[in-house]
N, C-alpha and C. Protein backbone atom coordinates (compact mmCIF):
# COMPACT_ATOMS: atom_id res chain seq x y z
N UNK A 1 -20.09 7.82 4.62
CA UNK A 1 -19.34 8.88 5.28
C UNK A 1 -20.30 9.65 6.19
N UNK A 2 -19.73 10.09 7.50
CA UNK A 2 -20.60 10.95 8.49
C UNK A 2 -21.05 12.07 8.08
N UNK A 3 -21.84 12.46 8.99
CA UNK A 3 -21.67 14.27 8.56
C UNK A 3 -20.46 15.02 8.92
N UNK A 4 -19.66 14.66 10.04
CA UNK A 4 -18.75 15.50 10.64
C UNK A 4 -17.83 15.30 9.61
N UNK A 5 -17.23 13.84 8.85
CA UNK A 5 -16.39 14.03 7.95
C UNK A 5 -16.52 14.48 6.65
N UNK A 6 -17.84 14.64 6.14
CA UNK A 6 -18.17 14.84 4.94
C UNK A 6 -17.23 17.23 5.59
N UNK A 7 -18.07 17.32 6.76
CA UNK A 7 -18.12 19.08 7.10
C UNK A 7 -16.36 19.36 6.85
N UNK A 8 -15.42 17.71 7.81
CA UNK A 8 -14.31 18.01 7.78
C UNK A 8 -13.25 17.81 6.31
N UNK A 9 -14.11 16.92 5.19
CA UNK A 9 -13.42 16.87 4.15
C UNK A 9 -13.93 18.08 3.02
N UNK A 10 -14.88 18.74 3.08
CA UNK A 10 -15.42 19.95 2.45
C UNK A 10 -14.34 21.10 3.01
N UNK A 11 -13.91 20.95 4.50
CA UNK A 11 -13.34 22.38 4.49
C UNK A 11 -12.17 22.52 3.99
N UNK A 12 -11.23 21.04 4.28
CA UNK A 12 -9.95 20.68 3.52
C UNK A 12 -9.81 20.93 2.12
N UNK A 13 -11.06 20.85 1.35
CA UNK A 13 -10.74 20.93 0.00
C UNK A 13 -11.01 22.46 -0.14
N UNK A 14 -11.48 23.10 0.43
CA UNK A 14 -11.97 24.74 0.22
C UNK A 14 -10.69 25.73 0.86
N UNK A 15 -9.68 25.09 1.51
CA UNK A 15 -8.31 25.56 2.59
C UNK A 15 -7.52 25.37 1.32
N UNK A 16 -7.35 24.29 0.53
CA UNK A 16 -6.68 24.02 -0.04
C UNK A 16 -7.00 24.59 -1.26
N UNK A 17 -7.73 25.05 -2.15
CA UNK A 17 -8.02 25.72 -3.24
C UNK A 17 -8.42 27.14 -3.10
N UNK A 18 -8.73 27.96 -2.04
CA UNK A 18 -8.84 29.07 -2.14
C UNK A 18 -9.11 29.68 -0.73
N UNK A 19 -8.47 31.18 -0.26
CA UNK A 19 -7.88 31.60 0.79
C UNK A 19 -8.57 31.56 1.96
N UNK A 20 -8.01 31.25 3.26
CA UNK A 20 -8.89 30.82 4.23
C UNK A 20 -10.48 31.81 4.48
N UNK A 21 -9.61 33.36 4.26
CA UNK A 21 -10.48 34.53 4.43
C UNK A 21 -11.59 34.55 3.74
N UNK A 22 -11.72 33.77 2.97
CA UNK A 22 -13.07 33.51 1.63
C UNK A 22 -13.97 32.22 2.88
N UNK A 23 -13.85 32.16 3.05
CA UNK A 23 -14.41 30.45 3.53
C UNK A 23 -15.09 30.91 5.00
N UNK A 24 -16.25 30.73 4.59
CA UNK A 24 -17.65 30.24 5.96
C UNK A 24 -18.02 29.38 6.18
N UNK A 25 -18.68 29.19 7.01
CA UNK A 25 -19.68 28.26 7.50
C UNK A 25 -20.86 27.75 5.97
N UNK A 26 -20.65 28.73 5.80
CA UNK A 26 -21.94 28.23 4.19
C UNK A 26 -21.18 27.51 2.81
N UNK A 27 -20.31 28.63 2.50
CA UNK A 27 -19.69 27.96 1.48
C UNK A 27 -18.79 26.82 2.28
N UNK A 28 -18.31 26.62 3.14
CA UNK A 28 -18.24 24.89 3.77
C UNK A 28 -19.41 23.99 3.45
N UNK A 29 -20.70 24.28 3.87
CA UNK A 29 -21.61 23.61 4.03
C UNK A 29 -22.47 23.12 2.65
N UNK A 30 -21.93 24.49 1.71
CA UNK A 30 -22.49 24.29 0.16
C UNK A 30 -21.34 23.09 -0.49
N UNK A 31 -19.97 23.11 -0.20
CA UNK A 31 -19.02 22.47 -0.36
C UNK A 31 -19.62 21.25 0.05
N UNK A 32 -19.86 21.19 0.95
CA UNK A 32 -20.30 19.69 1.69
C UNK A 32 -21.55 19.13 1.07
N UNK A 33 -22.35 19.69 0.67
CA UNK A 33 -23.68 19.48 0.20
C UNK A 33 -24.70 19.18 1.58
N UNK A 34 -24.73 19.91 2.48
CA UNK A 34 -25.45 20.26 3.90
C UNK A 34 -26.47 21.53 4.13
N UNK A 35 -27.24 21.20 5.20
CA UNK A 35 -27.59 22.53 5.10
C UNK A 35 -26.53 23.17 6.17
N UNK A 36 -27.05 24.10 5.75
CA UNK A 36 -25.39 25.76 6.82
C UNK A 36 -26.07 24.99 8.40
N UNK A 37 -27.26 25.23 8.78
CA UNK A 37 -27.48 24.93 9.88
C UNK A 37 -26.88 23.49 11.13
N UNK A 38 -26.67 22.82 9.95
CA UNK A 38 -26.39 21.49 10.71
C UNK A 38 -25.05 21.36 11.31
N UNK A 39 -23.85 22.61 10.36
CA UNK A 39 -22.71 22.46 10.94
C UNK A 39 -22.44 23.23 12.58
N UNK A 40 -23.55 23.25 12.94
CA UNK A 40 -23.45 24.04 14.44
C UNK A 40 -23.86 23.09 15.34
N UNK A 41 -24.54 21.56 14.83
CA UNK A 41 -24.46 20.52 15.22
C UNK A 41 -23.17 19.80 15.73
N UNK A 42 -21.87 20.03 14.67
CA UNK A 42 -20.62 19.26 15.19
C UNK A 42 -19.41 20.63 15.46
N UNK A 43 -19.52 21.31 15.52
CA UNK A 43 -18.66 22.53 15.04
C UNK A 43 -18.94 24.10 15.79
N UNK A 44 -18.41 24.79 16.51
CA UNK A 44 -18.28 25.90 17.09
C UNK A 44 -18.10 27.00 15.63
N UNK A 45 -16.93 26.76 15.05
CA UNK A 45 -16.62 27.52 13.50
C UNK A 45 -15.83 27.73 12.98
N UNK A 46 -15.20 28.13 12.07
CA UNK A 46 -14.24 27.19 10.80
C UNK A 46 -13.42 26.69 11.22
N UNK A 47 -12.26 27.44 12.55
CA UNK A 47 -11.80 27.44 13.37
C UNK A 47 -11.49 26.00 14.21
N UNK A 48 -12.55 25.32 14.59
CA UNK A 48 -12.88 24.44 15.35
C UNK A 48 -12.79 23.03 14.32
N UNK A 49 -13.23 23.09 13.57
CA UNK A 49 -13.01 22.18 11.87
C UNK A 49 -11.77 22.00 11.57
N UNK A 50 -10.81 22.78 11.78
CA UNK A 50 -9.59 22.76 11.37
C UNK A 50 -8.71 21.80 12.53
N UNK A 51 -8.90 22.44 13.62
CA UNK A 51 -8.62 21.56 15.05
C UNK A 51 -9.02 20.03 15.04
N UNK A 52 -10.16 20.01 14.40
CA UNK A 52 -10.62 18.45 14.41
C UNK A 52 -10.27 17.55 13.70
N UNK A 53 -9.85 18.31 12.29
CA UNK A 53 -9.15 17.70 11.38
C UNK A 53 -7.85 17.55 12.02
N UNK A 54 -7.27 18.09 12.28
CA UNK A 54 -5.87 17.85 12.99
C UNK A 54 -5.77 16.52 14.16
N UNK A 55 -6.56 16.93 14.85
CA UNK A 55 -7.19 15.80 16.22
C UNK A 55 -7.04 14.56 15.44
N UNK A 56 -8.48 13.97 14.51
CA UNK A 56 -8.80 13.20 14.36
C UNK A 56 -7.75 12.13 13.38
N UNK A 57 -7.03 12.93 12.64
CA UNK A 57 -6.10 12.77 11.24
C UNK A 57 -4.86 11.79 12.02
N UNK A 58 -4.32 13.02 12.97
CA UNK A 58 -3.02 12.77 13.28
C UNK A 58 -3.09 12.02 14.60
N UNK A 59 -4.62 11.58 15.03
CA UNK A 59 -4.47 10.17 16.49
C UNK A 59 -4.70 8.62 14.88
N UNK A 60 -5.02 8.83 13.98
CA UNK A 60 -5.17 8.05 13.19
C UNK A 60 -3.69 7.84 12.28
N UNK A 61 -2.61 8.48 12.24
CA UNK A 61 -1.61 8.52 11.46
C UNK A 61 -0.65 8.14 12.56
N UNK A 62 -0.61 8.00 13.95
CA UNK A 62 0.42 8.62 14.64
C UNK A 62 -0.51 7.44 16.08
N UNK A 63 -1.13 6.46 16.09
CA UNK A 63 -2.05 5.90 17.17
C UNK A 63 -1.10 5.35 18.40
N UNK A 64 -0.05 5.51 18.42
CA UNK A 64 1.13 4.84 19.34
C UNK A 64 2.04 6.18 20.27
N UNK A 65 1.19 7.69 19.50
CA UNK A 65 1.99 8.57 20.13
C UNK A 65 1.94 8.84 21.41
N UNK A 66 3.28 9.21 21.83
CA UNK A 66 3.22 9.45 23.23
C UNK A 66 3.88 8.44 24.38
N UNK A 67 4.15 7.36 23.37
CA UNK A 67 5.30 6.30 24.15
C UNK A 67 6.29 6.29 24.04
N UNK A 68 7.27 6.38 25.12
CA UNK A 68 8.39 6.30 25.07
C UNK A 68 9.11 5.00 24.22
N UNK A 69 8.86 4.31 23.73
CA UNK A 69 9.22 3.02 23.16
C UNK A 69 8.84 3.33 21.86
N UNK A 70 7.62 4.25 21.62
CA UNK A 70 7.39 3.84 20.01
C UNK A 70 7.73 5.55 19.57
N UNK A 71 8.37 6.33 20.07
CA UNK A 71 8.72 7.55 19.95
C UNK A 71 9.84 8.07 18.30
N UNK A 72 9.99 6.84 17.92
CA UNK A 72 10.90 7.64 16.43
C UNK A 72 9.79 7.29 15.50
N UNK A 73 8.71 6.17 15.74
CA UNK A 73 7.83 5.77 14.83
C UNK A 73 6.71 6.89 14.94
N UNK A 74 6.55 7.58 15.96
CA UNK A 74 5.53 8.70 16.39
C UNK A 74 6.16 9.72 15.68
N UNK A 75 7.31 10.36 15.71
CA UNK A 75 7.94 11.34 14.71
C UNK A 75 8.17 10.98 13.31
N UNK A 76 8.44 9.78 13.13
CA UNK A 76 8.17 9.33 11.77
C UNK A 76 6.82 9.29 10.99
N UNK A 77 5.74 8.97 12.30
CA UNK A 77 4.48 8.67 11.12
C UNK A 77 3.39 10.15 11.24
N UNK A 78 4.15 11.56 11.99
CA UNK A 78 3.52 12.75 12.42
C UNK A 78 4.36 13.67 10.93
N UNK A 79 5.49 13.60 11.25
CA UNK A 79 6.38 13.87 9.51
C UNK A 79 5.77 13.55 8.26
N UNK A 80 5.23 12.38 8.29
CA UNK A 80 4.61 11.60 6.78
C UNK A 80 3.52 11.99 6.72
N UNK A 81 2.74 12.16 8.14
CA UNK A 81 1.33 12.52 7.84
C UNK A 81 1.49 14.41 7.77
N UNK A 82 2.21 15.19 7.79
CA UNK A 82 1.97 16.33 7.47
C UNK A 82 2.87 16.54 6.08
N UNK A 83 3.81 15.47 5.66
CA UNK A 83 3.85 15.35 4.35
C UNK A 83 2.61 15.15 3.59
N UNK A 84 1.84 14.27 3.92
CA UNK A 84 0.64 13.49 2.93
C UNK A 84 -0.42 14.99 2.85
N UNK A 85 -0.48 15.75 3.87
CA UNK A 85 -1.33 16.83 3.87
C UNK A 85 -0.77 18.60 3.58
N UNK A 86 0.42 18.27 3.13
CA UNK A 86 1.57 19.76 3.04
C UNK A 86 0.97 20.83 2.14
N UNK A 87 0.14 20.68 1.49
CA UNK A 87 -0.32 21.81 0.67
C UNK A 87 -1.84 22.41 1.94
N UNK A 88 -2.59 21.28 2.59
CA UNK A 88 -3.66 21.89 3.38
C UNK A 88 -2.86 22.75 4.51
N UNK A 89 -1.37 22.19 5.18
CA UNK A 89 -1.13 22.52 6.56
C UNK A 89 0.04 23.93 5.93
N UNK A 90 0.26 23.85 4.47
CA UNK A 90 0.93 25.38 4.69
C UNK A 90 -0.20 26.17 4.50
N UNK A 91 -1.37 25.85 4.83
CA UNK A 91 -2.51 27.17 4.46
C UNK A 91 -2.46 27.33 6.08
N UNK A 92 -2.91 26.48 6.60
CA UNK A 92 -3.73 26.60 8.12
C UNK A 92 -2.73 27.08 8.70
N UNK A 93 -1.09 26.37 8.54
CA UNK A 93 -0.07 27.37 9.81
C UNK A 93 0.16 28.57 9.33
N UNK A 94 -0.45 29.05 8.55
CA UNK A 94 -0.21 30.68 8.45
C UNK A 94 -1.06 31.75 8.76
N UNK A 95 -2.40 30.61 9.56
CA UNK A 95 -3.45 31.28 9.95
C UNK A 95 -3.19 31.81 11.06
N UNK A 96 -3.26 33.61 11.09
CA UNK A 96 -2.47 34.51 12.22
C UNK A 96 -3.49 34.76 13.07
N UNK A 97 -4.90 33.80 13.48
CA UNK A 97 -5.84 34.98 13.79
C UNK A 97 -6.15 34.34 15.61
N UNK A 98 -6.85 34.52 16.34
CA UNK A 98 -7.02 34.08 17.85
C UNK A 98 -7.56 32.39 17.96
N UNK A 99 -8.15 32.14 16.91
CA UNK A 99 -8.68 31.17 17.26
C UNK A 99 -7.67 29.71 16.17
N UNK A 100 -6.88 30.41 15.55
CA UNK A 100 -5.99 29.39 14.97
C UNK A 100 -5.57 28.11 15.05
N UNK A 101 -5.76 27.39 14.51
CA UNK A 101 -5.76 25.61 14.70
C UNK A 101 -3.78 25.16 15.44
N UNK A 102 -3.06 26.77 15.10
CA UNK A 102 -1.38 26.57 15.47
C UNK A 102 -1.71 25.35 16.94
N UNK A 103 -2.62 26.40 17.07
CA UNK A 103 -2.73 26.26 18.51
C UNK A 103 -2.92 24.70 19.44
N UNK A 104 -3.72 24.03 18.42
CA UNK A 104 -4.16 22.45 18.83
C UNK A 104 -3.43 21.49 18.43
N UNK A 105 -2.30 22.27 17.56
CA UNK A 105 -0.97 21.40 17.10
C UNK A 105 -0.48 21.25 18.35
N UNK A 106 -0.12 22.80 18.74
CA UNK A 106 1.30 23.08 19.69
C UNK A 106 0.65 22.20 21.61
N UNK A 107 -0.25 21.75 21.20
CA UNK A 107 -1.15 21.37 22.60
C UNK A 107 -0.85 19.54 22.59
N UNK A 108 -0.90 19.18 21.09
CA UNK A 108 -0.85 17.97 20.98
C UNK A 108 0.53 17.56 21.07
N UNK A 109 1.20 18.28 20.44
CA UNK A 109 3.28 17.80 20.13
C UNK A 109 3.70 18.18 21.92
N UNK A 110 2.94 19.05 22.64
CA UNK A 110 3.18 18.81 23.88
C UNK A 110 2.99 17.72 25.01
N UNK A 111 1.54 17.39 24.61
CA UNK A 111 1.19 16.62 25.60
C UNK A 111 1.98 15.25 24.94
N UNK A 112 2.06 15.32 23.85
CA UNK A 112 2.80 14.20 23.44
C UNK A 112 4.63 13.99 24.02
N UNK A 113 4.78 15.14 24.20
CA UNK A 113 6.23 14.80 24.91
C UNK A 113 6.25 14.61 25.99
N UNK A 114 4.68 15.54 26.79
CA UNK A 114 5.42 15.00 28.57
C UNK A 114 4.80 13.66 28.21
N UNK A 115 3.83 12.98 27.72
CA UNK A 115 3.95 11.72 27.68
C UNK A 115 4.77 10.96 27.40
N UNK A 116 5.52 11.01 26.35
CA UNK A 116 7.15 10.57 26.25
C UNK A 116 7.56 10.37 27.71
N UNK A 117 7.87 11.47 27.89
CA UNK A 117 8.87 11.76 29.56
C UNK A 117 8.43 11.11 30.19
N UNK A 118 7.19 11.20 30.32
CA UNK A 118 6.87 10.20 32.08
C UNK A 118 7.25 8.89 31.42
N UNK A 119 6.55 7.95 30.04
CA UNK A 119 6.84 7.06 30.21
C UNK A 119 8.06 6.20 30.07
N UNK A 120 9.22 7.08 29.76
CA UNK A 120 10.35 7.45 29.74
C UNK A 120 10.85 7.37 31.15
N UNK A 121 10.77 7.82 32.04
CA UNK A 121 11.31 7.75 33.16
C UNK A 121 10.73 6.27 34.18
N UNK A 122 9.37 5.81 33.54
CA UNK A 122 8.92 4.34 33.96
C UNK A 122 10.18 3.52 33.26
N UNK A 123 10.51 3.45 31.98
CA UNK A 123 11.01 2.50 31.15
C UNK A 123 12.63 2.58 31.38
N UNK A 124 13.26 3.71 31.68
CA UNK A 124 14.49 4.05 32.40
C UNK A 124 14.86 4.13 34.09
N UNK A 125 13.72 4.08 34.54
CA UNK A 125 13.62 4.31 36.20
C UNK A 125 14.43 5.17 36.54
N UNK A 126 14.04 6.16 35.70
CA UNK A 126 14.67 7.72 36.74
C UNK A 126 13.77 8.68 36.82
N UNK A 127 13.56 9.11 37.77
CA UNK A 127 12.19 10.26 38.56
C UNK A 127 12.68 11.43 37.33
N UNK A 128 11.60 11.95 37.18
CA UNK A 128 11.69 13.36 36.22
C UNK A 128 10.39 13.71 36.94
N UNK A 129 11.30 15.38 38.09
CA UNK A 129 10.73 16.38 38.69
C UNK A 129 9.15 16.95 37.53
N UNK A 130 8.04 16.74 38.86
CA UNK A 130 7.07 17.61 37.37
C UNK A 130 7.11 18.47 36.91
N UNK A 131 7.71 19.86 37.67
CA UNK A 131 7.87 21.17 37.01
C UNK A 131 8.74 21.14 36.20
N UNK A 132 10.07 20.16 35.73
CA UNK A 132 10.90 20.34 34.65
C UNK A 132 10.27 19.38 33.77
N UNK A 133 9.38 18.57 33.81
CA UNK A 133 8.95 17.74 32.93
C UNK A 133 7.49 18.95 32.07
N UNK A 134 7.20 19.62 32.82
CA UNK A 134 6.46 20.71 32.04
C UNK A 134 6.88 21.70 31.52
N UNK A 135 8.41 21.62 31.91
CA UNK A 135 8.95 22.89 31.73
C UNK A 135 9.54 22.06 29.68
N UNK A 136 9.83 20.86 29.80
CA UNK A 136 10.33 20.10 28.59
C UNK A 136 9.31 19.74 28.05
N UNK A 137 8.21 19.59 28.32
CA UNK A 137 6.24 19.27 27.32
C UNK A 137 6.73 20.80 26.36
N UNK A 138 6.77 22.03 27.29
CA UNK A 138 6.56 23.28 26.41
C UNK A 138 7.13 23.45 25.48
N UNK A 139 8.68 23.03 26.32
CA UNK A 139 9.90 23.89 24.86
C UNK A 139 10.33 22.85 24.00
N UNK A 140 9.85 21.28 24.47
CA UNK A 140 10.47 20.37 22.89
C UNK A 140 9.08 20.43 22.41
N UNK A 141 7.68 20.49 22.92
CA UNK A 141 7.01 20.69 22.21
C UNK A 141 6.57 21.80 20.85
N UNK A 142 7.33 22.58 21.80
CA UNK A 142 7.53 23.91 20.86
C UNK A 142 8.26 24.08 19.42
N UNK A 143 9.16 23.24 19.86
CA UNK A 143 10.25 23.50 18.70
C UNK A 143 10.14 22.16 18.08
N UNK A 144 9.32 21.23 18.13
CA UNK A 144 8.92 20.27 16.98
C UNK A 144 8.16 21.02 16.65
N UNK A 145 6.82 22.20 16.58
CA UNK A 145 6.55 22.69 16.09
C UNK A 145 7.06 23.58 15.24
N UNK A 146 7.66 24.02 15.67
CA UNK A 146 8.77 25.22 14.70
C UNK A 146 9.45 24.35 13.75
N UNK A 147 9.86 23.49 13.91
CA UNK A 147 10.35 23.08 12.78
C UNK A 147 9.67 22.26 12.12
N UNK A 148 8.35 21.88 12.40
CA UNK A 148 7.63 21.15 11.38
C UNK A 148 7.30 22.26 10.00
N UNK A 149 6.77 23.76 11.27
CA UNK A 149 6.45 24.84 10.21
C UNK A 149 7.58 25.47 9.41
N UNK A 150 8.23 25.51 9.84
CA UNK A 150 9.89 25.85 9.36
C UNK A 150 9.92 25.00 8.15
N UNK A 151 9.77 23.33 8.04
CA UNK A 151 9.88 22.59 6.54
C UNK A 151 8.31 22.82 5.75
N UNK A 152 7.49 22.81 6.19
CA UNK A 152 6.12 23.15 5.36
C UNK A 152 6.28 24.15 4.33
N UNK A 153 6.64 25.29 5.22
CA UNK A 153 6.71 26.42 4.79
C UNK A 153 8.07 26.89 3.46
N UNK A 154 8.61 26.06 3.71
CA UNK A 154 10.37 26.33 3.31
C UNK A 154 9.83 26.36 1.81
N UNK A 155 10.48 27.34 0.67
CA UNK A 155 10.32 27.49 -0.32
C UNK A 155 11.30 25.89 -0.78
N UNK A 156 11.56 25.17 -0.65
CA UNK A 156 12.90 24.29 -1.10
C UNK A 156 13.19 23.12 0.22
N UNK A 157 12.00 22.49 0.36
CA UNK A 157 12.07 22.05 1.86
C UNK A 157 13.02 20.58 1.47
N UNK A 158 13.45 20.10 2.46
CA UNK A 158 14.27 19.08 2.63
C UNK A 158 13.15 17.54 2.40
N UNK A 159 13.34 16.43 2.04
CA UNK A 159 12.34 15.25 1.78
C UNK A 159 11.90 14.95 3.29
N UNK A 160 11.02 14.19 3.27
CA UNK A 160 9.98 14.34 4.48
C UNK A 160 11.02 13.08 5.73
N UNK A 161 11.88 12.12 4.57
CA UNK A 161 12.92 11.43 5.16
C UNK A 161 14.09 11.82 6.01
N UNK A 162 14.26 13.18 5.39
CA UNK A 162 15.77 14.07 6.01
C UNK A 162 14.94 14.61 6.93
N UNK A 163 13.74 15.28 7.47
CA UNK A 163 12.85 15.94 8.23
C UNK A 163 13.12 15.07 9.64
N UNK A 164 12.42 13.86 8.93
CA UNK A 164 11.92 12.68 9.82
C UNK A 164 13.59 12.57 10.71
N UNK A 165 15.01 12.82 9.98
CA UNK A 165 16.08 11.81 10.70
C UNK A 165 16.23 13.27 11.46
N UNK A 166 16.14 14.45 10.86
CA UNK A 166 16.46 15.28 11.84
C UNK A 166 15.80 16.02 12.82
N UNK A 167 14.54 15.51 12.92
CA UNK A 167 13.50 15.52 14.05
C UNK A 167 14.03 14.52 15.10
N UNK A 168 14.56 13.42 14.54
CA UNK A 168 14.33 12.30 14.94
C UNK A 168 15.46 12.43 16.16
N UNK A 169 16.80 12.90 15.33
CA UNK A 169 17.78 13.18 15.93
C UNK A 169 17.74 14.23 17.14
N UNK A 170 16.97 15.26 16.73
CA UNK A 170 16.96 15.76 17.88
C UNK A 170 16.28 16.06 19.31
N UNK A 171 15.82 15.31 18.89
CA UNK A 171 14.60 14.88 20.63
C UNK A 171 15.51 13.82 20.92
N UNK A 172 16.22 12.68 20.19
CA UNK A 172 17.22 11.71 20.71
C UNK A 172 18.30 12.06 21.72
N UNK A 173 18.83 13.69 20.73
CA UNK A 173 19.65 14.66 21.90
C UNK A 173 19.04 14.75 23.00
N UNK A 174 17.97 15.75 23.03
CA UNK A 174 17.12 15.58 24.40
C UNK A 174 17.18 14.63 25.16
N UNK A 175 16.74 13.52 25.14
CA UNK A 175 16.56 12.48 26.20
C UNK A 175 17.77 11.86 26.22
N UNK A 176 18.93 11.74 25.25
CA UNK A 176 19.79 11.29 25.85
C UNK A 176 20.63 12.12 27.12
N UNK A 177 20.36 13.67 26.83
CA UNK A 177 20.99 14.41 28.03
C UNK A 177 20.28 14.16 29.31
N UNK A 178 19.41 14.46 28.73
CA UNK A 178 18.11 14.11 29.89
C UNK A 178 18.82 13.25 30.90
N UNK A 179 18.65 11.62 30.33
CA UNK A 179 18.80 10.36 30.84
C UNK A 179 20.33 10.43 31.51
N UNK A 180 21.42 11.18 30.62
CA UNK A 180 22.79 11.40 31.20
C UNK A 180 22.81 11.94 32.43
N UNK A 181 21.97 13.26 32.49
CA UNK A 181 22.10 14.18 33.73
C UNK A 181 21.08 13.49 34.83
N UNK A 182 20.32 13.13 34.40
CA UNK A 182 19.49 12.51 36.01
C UNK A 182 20.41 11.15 36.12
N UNK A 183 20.95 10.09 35.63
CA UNK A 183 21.82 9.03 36.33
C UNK A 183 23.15 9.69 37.00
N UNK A 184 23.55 10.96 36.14
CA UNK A 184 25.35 11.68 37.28
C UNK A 184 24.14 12.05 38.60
N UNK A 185 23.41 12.43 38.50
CA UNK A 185 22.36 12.63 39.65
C UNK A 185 22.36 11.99 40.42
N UNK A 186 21.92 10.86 40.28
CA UNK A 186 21.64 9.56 41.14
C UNK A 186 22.83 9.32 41.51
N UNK A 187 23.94 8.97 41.05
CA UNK A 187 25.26 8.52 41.14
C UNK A 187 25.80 10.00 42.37
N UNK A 188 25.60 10.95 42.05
CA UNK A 188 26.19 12.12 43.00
C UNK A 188 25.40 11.84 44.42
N UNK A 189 24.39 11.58 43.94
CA UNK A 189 23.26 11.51 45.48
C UNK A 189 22.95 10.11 46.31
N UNK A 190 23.79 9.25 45.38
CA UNK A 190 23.77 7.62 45.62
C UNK A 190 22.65 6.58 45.76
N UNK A 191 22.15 7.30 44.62
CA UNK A 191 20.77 6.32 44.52
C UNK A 191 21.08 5.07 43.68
């Protein structure tokens, strides 16, 4: 095992057993069996650990995301993998502070949709304007977030299967309107 994963599986187990506000750079690094110094080698600070874990986890759970073709298997295997990790990710999404890992979620479930879209509009051949295609990265990105945190969080959450069909279902809404309203488009404008 590396150093970066040994730094990133020490902090997971220290998120997960006791409150983020307790947890440094040292007791990470004592966790890890490192010296404190070396984690400034891979790592800005705790902050940045948390982001990476996220990064690295979910391009490894999820390696097809962002295609329009493999897009229910990308919500399916992003669902399972924050199932497999639900006790670490209801600690971290409740982290309220500036440098919060929310943040490298809500960056990834975005770029992951305008990637959808564009390659979505290759695989359908209908132009999707860039400013509404950024304007749809933000807000479906957004609200797969909200509702990922919405079931994490849920005292009584629904199985990661009912998550998965009703995630699944509703970005399906999306692009099927999507795809509806740009072909009456074409058809009005006679393309």
């Amino acid at each position: 095992m590396d150093t970066k994963t040994k730094i990133a599986d020490a902090t997971k187990r220290l998120v997960i057993s006791q409150p983020f506000t307790a947890i440094n750079v040292t007791t990470i690094m004592r966790e890890a069996g490192l010296r404190r110094q070396t984690f400034y080698d891979y790592f800005r600070d705790k902050y940045d650990v948390l982001g990476a874990i996220y990064a690295s986890e979910v391009a490894a759970a999820a390696h097809y995301c962002g295609h329009y073709r493999y897009w229910p298997q990308t919500v399916a295997s992003i669902v399972a993998y924050f199932a497999a990790n639900r006790a670490f990710y209801q600690r971290v999404l409740q982290i309220d502070e500036q440098n919060a890992p929310e943040q490298v979620i809500r960056q990834h479930l975005q770029t992951m949709v305008a990637d959808i879209f564009t390659t979505m509009g290759q695989a359908e051949t209908v132009v999707i304007d860039t400013a509404y295609c950024g304007f749809v990265k933000t807000l479906l990105g957004d609200a797969l977030l909200a509702g990922l945190k919405s079931w994490l969080l849920a005292p009584t959450p629904v199985s990661a299967a009912q998550e998965t069909t009703y995630l699944q279902a509703y970005f399906q809404d999306e692009i099927n309107g999507f795809l509806l309203r740009a072909r009456k488009l074409a058809v009005v404008n006679g393309h």
